[in-house]
PDB file of N, CA and C in Angstrom:
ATOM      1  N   UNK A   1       8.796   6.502  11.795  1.00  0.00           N
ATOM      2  CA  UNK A   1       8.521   7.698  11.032  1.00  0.00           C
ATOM      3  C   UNK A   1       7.636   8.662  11.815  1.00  0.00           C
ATOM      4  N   UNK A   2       7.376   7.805  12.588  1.00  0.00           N
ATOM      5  CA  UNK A   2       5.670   9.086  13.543  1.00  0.00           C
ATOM      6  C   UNK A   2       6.290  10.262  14.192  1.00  0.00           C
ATOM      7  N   UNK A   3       7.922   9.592  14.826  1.00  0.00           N
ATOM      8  CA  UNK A   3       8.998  10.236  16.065  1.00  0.00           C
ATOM      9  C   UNK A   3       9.887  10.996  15.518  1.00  0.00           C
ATOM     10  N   UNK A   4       9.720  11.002  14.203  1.00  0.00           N
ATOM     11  CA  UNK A   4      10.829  11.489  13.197  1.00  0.00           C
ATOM     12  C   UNK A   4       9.950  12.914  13.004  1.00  0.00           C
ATOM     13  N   UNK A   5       8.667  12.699  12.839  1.00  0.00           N
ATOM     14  CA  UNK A   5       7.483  14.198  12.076  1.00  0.00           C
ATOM     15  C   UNK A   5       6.692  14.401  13.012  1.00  0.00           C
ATOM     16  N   UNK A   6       7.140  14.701  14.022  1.00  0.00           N
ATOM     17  CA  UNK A   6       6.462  14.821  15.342  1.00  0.00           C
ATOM     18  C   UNK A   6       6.281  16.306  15.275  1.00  0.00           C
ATOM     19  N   UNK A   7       6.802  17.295  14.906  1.00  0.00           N
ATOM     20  CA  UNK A   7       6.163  18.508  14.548  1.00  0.00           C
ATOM     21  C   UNK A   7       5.005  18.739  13.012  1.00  0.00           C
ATOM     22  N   UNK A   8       5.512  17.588  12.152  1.00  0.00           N
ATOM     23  CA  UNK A   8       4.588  17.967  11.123  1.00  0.00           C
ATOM     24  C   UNK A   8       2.998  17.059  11.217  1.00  0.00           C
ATOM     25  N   UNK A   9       1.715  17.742  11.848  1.00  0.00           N
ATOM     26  CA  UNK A   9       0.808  17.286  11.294  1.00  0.00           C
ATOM     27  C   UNK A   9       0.202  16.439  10.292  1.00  0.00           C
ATOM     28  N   UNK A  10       0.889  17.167   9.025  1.00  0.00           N
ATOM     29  CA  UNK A  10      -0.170  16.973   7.651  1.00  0.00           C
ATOM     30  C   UNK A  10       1.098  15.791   6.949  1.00  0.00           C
ATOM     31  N   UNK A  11       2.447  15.503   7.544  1.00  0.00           N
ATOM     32  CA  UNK A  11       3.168  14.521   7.506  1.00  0.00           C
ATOM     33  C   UNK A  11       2.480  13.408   8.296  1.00  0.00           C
ATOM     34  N   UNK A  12       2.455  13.254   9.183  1.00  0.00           N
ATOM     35  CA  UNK A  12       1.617  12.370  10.082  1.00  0.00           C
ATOM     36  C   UNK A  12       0.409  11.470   9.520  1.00  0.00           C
ATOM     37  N   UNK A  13      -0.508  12.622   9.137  1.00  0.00           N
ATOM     38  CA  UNK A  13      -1.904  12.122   8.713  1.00  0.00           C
ATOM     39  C   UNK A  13      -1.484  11.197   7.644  1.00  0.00           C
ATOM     40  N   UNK A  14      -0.334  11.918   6.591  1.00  0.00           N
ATOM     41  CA  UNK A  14      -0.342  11.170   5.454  1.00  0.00           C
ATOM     42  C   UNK A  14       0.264  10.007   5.513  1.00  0.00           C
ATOM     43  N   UNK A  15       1.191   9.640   6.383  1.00  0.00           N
ATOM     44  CA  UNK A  15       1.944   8.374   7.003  1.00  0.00           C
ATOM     45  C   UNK A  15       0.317   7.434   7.254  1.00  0.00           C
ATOM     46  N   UNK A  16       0.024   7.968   8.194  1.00  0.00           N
ATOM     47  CA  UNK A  16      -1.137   7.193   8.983  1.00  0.00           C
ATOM     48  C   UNK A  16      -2.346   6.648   7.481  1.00  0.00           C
ATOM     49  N   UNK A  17      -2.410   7.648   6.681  1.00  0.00           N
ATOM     50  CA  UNK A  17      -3.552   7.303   5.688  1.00  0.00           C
ATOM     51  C   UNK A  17      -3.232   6.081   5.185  1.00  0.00           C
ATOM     52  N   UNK A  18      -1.847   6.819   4.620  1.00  0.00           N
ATOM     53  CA  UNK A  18      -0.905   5.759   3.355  1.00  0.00           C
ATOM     54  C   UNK A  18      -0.729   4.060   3.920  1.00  0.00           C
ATOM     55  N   UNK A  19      -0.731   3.939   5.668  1.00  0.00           N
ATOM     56  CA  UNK A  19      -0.421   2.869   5.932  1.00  0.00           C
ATOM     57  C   UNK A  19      -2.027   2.030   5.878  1.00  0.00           C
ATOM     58  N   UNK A  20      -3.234   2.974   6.612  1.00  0.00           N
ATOM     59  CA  UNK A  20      -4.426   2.261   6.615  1.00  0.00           C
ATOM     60  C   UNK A  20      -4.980   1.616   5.188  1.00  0.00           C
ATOM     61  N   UNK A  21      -4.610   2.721   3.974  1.00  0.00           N
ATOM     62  CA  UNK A  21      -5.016   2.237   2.575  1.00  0.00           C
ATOM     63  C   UNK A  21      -3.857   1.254   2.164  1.00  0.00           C
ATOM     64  N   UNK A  22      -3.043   0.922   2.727  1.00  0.00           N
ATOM     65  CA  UNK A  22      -2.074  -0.282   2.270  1.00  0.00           C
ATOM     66  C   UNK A  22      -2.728  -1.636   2.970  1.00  0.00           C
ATOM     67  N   UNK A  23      -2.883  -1.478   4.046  1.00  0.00           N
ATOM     68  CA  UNK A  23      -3.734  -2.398   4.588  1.00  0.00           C
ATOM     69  C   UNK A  23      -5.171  -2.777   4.262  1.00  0.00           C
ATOM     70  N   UNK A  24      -5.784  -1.875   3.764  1.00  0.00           N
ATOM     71  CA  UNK A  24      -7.265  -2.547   3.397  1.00  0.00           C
ATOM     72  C   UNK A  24      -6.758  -2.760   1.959  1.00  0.00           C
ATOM     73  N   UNK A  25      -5.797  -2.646   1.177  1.00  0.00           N
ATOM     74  CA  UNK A  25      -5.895  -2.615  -0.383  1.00  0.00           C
ATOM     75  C   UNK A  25      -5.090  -4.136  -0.087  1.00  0.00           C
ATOM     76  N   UNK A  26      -4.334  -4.789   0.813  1.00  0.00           N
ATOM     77  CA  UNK A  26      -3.984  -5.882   0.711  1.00  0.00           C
ATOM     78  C   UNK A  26      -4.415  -7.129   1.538  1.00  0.00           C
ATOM     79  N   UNK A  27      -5.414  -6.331   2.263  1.00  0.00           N
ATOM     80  CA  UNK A  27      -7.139  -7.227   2.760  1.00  0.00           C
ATOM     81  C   UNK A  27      -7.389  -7.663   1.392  1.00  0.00           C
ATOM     82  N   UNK A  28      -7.801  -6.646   0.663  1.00  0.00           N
ATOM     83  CA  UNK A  28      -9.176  -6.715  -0.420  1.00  0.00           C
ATOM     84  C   UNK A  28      -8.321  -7.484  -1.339  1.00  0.00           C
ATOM     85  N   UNK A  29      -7.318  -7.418  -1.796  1.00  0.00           N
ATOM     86  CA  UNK A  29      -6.513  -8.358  -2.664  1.00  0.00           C
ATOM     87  C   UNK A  29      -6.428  -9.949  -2.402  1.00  0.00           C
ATOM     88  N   UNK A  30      -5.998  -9.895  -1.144  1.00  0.00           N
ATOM     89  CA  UNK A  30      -6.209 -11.095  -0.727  1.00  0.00           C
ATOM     90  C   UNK A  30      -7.271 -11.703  -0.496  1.00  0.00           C
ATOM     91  N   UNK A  31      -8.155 -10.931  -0.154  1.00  0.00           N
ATOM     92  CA  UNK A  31      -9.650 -11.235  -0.409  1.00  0.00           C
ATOM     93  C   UNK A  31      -9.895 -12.381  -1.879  1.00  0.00           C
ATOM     94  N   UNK A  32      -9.221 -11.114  -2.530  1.00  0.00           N
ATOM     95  CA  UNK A  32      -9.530 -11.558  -4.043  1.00  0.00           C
ATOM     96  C   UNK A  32      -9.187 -12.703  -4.532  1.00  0.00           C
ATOM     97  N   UNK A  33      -7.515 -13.072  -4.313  1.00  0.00           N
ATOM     98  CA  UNK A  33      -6.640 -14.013  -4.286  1.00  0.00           C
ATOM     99  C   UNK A  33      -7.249 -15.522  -3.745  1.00  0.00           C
ATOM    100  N   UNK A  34      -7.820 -15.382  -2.637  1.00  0.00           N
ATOM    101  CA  UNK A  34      -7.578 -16.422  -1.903  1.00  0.00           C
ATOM    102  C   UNK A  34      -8.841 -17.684  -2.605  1.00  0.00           C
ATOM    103  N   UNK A  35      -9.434 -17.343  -3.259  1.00  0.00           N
ATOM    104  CA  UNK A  35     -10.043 -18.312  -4.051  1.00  0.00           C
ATOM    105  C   UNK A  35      -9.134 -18.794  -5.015  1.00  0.00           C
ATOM    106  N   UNK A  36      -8.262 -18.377  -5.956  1.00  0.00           N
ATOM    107  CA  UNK A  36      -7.234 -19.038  -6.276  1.00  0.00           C
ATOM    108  C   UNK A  36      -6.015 -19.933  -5.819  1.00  0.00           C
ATOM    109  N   UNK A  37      -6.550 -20.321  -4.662  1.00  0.00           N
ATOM    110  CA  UNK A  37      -5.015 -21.144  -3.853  1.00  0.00           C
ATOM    111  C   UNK A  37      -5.783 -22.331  -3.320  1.00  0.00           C
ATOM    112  N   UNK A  38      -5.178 -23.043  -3.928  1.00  0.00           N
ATOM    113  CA  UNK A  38      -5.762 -24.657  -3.952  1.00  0.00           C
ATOM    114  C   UNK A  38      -4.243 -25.181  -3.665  1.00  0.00           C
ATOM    115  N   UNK A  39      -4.516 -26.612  -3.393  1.00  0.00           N
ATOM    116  CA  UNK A  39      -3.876 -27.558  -3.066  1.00  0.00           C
ATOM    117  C   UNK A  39      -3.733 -29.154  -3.718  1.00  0.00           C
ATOM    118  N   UNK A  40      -2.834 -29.832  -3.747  1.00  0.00           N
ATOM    119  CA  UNK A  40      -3.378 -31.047  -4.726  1.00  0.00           C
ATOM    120  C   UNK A  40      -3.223 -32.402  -3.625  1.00  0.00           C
ATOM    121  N   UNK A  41      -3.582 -33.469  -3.232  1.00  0.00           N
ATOM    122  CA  UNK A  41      -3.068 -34.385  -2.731  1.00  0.00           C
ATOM    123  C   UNK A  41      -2.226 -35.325  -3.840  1.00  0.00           C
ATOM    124  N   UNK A  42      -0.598 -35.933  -3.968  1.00  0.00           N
ATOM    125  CA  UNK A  42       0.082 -36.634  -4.818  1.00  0.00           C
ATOM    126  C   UNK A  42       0.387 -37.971  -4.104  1.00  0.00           C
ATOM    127  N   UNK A  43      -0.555 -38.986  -4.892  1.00  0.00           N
ATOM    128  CA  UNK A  43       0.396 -39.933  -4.075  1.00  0.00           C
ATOM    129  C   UNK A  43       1.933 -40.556  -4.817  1.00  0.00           C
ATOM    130  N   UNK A  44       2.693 -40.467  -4.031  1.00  0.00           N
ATOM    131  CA  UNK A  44       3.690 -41.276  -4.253  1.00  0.00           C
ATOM    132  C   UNK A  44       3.729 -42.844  -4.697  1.00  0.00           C
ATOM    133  N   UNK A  45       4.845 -43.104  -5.693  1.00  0.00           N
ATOM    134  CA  UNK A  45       4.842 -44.227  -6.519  1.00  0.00           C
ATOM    135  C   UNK A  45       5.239 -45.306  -5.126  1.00  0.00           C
ATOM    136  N   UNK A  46       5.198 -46.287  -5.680  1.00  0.00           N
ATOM    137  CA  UNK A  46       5.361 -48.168  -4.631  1.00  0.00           C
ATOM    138  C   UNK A  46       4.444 -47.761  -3.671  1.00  0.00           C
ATOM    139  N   UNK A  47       3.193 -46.719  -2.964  1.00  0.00           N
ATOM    140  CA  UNK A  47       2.580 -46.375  -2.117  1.00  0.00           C
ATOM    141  C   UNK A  47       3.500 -46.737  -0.613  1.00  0.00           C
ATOM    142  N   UNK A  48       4.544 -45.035  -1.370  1.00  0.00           N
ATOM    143  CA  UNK A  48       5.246 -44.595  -0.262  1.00  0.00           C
ATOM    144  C   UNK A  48       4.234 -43.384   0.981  1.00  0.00           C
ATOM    145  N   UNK A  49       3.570 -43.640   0.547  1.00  0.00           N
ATOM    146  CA  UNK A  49       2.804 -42.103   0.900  1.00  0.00           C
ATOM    147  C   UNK A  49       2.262 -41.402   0.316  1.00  0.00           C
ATOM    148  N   UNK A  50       2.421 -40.742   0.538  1.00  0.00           N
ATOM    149  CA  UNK A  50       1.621 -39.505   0.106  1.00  0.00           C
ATOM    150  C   UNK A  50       1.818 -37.733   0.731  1.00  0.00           C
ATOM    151  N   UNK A  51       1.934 -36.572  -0.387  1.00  0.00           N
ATOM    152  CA  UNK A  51       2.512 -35.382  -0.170  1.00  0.00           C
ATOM    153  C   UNK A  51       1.571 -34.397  -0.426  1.00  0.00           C
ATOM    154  N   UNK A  52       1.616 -33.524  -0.295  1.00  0.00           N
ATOM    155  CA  UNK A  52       0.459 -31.914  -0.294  1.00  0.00           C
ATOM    156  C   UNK A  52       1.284 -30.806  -1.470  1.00  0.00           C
ATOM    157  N   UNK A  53       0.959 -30.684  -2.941  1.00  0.00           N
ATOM    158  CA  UNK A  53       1.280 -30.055  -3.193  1.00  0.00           C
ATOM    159  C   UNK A  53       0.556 -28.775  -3.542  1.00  0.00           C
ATOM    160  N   UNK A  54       1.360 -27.212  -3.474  1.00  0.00           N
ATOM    161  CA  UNK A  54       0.450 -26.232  -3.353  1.00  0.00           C
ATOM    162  C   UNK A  54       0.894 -25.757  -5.141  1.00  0.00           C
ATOM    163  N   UNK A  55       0.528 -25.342  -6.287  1.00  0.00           N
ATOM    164  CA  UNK A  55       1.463 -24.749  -6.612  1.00  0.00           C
ATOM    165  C   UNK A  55       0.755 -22.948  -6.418  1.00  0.00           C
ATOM    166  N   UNK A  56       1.811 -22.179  -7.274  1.00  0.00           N
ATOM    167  CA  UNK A  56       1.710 -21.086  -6.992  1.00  0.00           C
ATOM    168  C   UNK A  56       0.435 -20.441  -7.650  1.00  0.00           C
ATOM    169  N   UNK A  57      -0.115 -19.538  -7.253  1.00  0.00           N
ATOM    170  CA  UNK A  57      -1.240 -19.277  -8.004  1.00  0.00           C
ATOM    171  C   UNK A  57      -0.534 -18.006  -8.973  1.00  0.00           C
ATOM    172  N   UNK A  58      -1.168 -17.539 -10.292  1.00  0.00           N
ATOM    173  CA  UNK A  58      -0.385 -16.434 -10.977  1.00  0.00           C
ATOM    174  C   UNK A  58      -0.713 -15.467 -10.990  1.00  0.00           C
ATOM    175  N   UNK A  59      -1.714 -15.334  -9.883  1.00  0.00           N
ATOM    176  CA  UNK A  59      -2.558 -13.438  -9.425  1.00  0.00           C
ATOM    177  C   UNK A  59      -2.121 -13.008  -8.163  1.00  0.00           C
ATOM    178  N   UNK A  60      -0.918 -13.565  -7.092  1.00  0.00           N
ATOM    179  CA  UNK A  60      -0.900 -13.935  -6.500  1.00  0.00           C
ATOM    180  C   UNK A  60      -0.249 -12.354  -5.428  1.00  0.00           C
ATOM    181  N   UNK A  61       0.600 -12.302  -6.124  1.00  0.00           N
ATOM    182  CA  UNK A  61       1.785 -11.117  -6.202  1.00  0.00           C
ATOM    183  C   UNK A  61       0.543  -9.956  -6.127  1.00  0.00           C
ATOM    184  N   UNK A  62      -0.419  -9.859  -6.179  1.00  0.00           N
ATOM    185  CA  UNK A  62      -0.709  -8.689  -6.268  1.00  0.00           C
ATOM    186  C   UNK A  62      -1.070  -8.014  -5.231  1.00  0.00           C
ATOM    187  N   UNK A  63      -1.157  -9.133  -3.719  1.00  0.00           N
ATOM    188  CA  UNK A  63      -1.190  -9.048  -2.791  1.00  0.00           C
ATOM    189  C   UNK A  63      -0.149  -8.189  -1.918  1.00  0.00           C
ATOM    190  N   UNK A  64       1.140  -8.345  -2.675  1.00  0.00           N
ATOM    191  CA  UNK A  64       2.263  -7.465  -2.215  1.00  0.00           C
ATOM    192  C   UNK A  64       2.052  -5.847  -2.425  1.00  0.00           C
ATOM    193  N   UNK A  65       1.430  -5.182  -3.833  1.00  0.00           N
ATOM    194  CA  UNK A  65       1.978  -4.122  -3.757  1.00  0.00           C
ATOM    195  C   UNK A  65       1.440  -3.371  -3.382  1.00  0.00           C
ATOM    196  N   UNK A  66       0.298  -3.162  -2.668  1.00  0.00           N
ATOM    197  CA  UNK A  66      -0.319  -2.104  -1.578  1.00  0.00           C
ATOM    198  C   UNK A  66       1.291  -1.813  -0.676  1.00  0.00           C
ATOM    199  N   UNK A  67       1.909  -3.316  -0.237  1.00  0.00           N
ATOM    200  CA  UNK A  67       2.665  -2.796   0.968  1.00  0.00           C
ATOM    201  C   UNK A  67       4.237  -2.147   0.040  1.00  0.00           C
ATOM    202  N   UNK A  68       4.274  -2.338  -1.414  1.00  0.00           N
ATOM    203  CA  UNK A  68       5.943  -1.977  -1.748  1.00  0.00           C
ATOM    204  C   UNK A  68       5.710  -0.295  -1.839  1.00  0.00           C
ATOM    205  N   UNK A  69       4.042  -0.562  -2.275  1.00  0.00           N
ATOM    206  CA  UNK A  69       3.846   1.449  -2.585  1.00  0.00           C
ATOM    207  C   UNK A  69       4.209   1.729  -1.166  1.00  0.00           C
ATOM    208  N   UNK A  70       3.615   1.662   0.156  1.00  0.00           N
ATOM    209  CA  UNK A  70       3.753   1.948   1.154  1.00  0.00           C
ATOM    210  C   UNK A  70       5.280   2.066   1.441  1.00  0.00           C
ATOM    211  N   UNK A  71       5.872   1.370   1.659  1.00  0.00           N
ATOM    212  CA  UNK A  71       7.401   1.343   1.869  1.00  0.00           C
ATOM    213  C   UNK A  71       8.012   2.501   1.135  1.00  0.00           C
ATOM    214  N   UNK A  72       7.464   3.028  -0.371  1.00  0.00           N
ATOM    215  CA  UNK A  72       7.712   3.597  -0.920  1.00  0.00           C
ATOM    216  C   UNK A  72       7.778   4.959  -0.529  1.00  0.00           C
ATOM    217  N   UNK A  73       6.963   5.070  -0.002  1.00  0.00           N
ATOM    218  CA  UNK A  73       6.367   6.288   0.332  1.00  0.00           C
ATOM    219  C   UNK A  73       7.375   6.242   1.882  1.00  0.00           C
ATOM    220  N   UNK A  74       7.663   5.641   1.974  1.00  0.00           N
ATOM    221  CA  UNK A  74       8.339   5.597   4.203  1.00  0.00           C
ATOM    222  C   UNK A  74       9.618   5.976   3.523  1.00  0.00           C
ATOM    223  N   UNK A  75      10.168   5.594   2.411  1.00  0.00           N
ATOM    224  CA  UNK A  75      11.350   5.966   1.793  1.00  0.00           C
ATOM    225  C   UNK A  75      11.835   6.980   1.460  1.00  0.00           C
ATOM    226  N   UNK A  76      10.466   7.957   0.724  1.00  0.00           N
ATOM    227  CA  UNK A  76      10.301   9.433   0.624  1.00  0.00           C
ATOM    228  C   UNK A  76      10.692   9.806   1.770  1.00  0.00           C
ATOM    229  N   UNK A  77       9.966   9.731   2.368  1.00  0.00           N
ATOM    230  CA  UNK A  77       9.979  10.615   3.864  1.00  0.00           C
ATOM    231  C   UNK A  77      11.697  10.332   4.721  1.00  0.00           C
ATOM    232  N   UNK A  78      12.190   9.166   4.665  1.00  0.00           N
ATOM    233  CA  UNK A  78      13.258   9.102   5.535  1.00  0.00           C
ATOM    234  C   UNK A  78      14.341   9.910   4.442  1.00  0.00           C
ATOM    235  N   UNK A  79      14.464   9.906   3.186  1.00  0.00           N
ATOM    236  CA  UNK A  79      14.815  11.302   2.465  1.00  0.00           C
ATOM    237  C   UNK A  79      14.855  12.503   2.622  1.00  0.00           C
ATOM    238  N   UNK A  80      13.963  12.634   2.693  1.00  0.00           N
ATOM    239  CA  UNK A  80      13.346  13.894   3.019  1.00  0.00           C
ATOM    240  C   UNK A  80      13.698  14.331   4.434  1.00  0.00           C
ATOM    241  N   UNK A  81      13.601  13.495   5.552  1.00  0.00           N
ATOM    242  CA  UNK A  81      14.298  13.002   6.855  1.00  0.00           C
ATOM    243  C   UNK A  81      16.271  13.828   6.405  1.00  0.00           C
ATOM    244  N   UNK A  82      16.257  12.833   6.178  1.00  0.00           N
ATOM    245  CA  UNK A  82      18.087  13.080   6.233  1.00  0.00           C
ATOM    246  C   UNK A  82      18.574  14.393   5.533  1.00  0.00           C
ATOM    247  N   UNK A  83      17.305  14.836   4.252  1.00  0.00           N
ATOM    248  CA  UNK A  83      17.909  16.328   3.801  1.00  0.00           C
ATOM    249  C   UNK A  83      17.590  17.540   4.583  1.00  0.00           C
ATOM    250  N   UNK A  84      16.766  17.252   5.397  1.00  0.00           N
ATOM    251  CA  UNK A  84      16.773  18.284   6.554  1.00  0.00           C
ATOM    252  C   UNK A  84      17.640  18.506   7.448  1.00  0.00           C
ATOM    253  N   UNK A  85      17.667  17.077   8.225  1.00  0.00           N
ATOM    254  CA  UNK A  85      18.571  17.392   9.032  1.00  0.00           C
ATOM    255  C   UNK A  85      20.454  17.413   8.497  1.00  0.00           C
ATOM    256  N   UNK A  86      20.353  17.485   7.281  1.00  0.00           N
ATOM    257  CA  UNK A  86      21.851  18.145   7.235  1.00  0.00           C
ATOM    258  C   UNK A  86      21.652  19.399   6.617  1.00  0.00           C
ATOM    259  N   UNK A  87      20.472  19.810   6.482  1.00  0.00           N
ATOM    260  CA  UNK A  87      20.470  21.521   5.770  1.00  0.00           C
ATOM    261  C   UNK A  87      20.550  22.244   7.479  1.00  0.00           C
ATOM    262  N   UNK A  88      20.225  21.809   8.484  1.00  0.00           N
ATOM    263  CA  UNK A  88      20.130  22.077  10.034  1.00  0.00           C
ATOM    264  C   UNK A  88      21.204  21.937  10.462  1.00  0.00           C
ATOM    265  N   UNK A  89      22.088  20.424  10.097  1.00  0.00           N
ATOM    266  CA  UNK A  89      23.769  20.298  11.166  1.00  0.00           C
ATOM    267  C   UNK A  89      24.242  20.535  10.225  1.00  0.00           C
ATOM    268  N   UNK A  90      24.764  21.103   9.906  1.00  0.00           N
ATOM    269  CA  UNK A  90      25.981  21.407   8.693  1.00  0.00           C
ATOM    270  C   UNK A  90      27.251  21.685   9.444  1.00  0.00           C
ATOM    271  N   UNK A  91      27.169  21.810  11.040  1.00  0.00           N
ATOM    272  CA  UNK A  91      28.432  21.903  11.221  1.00  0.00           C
ATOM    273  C   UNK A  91      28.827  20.499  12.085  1.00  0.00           C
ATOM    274  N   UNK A  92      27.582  19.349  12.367  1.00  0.00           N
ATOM    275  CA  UNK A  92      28.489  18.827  13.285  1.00  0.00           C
ATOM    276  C   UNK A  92      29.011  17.484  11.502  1.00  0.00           C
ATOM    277  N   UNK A  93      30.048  16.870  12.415  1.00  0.00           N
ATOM    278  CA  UNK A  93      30.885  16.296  11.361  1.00  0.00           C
ATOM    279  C   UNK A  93      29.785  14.978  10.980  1.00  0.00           C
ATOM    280  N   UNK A  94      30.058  14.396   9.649  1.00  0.00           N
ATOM    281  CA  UNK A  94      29.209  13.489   9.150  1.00  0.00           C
ATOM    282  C   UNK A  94      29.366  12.114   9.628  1.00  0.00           C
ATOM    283  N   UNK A  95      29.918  11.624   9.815  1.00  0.00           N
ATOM    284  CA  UNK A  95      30.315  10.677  11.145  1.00  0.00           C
ATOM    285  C   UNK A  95      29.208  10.615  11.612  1.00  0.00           C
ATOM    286  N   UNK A  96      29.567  12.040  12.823  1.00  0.00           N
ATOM    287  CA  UNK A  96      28.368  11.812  13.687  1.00  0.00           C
ATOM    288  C   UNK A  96      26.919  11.671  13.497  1.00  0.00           C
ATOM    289  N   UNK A  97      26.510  12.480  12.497  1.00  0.00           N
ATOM    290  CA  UNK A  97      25.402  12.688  11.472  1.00  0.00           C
ATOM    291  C   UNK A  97      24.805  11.121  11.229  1.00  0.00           C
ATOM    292  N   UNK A  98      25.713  10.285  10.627  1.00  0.00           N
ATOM    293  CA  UNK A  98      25.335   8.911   9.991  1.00  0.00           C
ATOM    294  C   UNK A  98      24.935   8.150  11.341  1.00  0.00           C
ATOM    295  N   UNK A  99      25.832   8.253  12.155  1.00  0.00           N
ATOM    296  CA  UNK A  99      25.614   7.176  13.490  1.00  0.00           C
ATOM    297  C   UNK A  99      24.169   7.264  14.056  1.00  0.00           C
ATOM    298  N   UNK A 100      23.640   8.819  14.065  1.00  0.00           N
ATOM    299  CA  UNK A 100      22.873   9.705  14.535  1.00  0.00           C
ATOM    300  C   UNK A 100      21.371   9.424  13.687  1.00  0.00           C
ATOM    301  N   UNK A 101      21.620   9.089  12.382  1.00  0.00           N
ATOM    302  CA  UNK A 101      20.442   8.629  11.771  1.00  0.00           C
ATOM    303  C   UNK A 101      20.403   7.185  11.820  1.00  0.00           C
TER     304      UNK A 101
END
């Protein structure tokens, strides 16, 4: 996206913001999270052994959506991307256009 808005500035910054606040918002989540993730030791029946079970924690997910907003936002932009450049080529054929993006 950086090579794509290489003339727009205030596109740029906001790429660059949107990605740094996705990253500290899914630091700090996980931050948050990670006291909830435990582990159990099970032993197995006839003392076959023994296994590591994790289960899932249920706050867990929240770790994801700093990065789905982000994506979200990269989605805008490659939109926004492709309606330009066919308000610009309108004459070469769409073919080429698609290969081209």
């Amino acid at each position: 996206m950086w090579y794509l808005f290489t003339k727009y500035k205030m596109a740029q910054s906001l790429l660059v913001t949107s990605f740094i606040l996705s990253t500290v918002g899914s630091v700090a989540a996980l931050a948050l999270a990670f006291p909830t993730l435990h582990s159990n030791i099970v032993h197995l029946p006839l003392g076959l052994g023994y296994y590591c079970e994790d289960p899932a924690p249920s706050g867990f997910w929240i770790v994801f959506v700093p990065s789905f907003m982000l994506h979200g936002i990269l989605s805008i932009f490659m939109v926004l991307r492709v309606i330009h450049n066919v308000r610009i080529s309108k004459d070469i054929p769409f073919s080429k256009r698609v290969l081209r993006e």
